[in-house]
N, C-alpha and C. Protein backbone atom coordinates (compact mmCIF):
# COMPACT_ATOMS: atom_id res chain seq x y z
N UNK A 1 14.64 -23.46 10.27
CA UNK A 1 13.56 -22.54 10.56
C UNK A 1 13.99 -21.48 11.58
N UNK A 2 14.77 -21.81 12.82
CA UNK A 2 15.69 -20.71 13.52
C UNK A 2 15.89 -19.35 12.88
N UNK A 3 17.16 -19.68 11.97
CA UNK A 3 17.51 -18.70 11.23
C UNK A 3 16.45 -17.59 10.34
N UNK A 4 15.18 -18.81 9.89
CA UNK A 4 14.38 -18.02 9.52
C UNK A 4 13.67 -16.56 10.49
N UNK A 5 13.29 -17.13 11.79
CA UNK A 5 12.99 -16.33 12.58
C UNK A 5 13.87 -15.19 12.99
N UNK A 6 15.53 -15.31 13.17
CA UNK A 6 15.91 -14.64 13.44
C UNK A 6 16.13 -13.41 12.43
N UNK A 7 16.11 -13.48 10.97
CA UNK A 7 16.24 -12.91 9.93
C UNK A 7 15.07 -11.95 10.19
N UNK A 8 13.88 -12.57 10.44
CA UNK A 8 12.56 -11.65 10.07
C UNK A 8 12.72 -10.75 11.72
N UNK A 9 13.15 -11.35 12.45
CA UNK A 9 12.86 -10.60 13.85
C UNK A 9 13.84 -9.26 13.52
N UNK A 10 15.08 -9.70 12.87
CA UNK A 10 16.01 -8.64 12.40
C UNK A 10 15.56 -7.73 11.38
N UNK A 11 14.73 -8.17 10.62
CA UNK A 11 14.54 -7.09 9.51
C UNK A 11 13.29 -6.12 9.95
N UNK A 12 12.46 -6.61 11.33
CA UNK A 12 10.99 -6.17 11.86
C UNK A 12 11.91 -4.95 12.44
N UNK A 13 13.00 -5.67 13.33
CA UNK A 13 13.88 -4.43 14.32
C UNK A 13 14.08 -3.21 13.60
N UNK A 14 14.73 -3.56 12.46
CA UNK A 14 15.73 -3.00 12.01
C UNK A 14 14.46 -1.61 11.15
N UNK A 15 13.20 -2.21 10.50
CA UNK A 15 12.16 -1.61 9.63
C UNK A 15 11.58 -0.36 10.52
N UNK A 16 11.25 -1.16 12.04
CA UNK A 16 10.38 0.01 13.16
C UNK A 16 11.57 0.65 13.55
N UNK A 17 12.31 0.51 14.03
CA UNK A 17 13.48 1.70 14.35
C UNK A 17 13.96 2.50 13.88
N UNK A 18 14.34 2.28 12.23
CA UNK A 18 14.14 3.13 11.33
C UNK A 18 13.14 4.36 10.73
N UNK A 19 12.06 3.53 10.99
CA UNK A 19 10.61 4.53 10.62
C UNK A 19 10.01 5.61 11.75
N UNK A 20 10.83 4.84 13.18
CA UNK A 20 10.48 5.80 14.08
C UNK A 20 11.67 7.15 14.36
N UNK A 21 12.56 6.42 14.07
CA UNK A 21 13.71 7.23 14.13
C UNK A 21 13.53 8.48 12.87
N UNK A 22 12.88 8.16 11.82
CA UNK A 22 12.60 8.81 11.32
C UNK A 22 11.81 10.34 11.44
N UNK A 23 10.72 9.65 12.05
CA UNK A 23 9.54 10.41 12.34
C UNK A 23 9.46 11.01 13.50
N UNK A 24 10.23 10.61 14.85
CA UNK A 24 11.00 11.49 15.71
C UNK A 24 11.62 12.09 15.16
N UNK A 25 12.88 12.42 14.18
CA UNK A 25 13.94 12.54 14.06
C UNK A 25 13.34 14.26 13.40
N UNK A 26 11.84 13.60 12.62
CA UNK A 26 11.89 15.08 11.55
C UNK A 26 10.94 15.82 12.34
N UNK A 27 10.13 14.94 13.17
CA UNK A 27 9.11 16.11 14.44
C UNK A 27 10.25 17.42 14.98
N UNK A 28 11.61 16.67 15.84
CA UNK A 28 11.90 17.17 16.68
C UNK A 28 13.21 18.36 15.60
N UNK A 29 13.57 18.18 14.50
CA UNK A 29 14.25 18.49 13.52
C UNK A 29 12.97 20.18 13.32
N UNK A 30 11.47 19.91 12.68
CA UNK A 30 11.08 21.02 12.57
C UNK A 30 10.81 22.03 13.95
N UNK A 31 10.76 21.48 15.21
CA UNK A 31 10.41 21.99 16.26
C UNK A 31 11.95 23.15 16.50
N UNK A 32 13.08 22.16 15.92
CA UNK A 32 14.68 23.13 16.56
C UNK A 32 15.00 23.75 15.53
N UNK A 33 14.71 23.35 14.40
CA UNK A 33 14.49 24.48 12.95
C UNK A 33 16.27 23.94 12.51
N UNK A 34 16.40 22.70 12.77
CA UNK A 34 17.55 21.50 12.21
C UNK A 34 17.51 20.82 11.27
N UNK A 35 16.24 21.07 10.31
CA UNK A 35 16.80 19.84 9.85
C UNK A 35 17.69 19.57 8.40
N UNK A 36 17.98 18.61 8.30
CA UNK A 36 18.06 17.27 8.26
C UNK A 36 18.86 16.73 9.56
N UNK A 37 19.43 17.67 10.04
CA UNK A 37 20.75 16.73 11.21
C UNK A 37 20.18 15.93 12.45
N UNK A 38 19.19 16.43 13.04
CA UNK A 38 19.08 14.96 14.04
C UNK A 38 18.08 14.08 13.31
N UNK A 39 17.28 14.04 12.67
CA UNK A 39 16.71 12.80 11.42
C UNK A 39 17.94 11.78 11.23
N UNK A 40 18.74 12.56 10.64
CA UNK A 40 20.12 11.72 9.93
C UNK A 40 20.98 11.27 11.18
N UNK A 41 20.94 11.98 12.11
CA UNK A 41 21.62 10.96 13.19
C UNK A 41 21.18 9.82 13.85
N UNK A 42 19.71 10.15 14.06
CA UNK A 42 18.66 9.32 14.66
C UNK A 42 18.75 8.18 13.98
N UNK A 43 18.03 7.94 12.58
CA UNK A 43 18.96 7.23 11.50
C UNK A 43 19.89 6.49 11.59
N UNK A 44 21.15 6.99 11.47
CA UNK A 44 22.05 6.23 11.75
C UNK A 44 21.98 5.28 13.02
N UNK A 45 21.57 6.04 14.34
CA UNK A 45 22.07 5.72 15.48
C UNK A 45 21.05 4.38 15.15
N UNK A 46 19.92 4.52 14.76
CA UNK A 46 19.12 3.42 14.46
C UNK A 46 20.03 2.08 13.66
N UNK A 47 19.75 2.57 12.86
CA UNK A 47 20.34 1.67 12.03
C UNK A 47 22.26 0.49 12.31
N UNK A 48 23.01 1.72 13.05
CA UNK A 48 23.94 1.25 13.87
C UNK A 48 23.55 0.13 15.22
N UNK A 49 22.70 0.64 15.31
CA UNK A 49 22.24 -0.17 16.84
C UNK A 49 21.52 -1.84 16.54
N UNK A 50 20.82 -1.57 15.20
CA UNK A 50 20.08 -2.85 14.64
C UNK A 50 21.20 -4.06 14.14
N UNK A 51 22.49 -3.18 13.38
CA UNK A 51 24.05 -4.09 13.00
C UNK A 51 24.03 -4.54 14.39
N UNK A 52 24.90 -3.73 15.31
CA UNK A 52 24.95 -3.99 16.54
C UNK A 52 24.25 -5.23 17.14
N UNK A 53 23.09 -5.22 17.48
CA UNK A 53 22.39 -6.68 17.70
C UNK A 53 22.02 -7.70 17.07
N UNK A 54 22.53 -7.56 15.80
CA UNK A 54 22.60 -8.82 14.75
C UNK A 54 23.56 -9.24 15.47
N UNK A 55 25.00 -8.71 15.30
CA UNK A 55 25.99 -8.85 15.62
C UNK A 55 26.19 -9.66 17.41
N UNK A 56 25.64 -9.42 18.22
CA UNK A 56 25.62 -9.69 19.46
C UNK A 56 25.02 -10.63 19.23
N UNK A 57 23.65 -11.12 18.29
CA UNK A 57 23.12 -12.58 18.54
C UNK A 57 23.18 -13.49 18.20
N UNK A 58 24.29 -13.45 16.98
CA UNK A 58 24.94 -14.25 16.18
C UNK A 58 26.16 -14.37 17.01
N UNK A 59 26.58 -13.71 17.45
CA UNK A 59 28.22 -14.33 18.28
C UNK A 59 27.73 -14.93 19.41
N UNK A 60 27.12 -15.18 19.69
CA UNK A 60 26.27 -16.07 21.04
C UNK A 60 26.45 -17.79 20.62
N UNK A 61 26.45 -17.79 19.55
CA UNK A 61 26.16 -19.12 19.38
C UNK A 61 27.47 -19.73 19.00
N UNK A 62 28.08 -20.78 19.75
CA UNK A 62 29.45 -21.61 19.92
C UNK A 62 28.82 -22.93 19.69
């Protein structure tokens, strides 16, 4: 059941960071007359950061 939790806590992370990163990404994209480029970085950086702490909470455990 652990694993279960950690899966869903990962996919909750990974869903809101994405959707916000999004929706920052295209506010501040029409405000600088950019876009797609900080959306798509935001994005990424999101999505990099969510690997990232999978990654960190799974190597925790010896």
């Amino acid at each position: 059941m652990h694993d279960y939790h950690r899966a869903m806590r990962f996919i909750g992370m990974m869903a809101i960071s994405s959707i916000l990163a999004v929706f920052i990404g295209h506010w501040l994209d029409e405000v600088l007359h950019t876009t797609p480029i900080i959306m798509l970085a935001l994005l990424a950086y999101a999505i990099g950061g969510s690997f990232y702490q999978l990654l960190k909470d799974t190597g925790d455990e010896s």
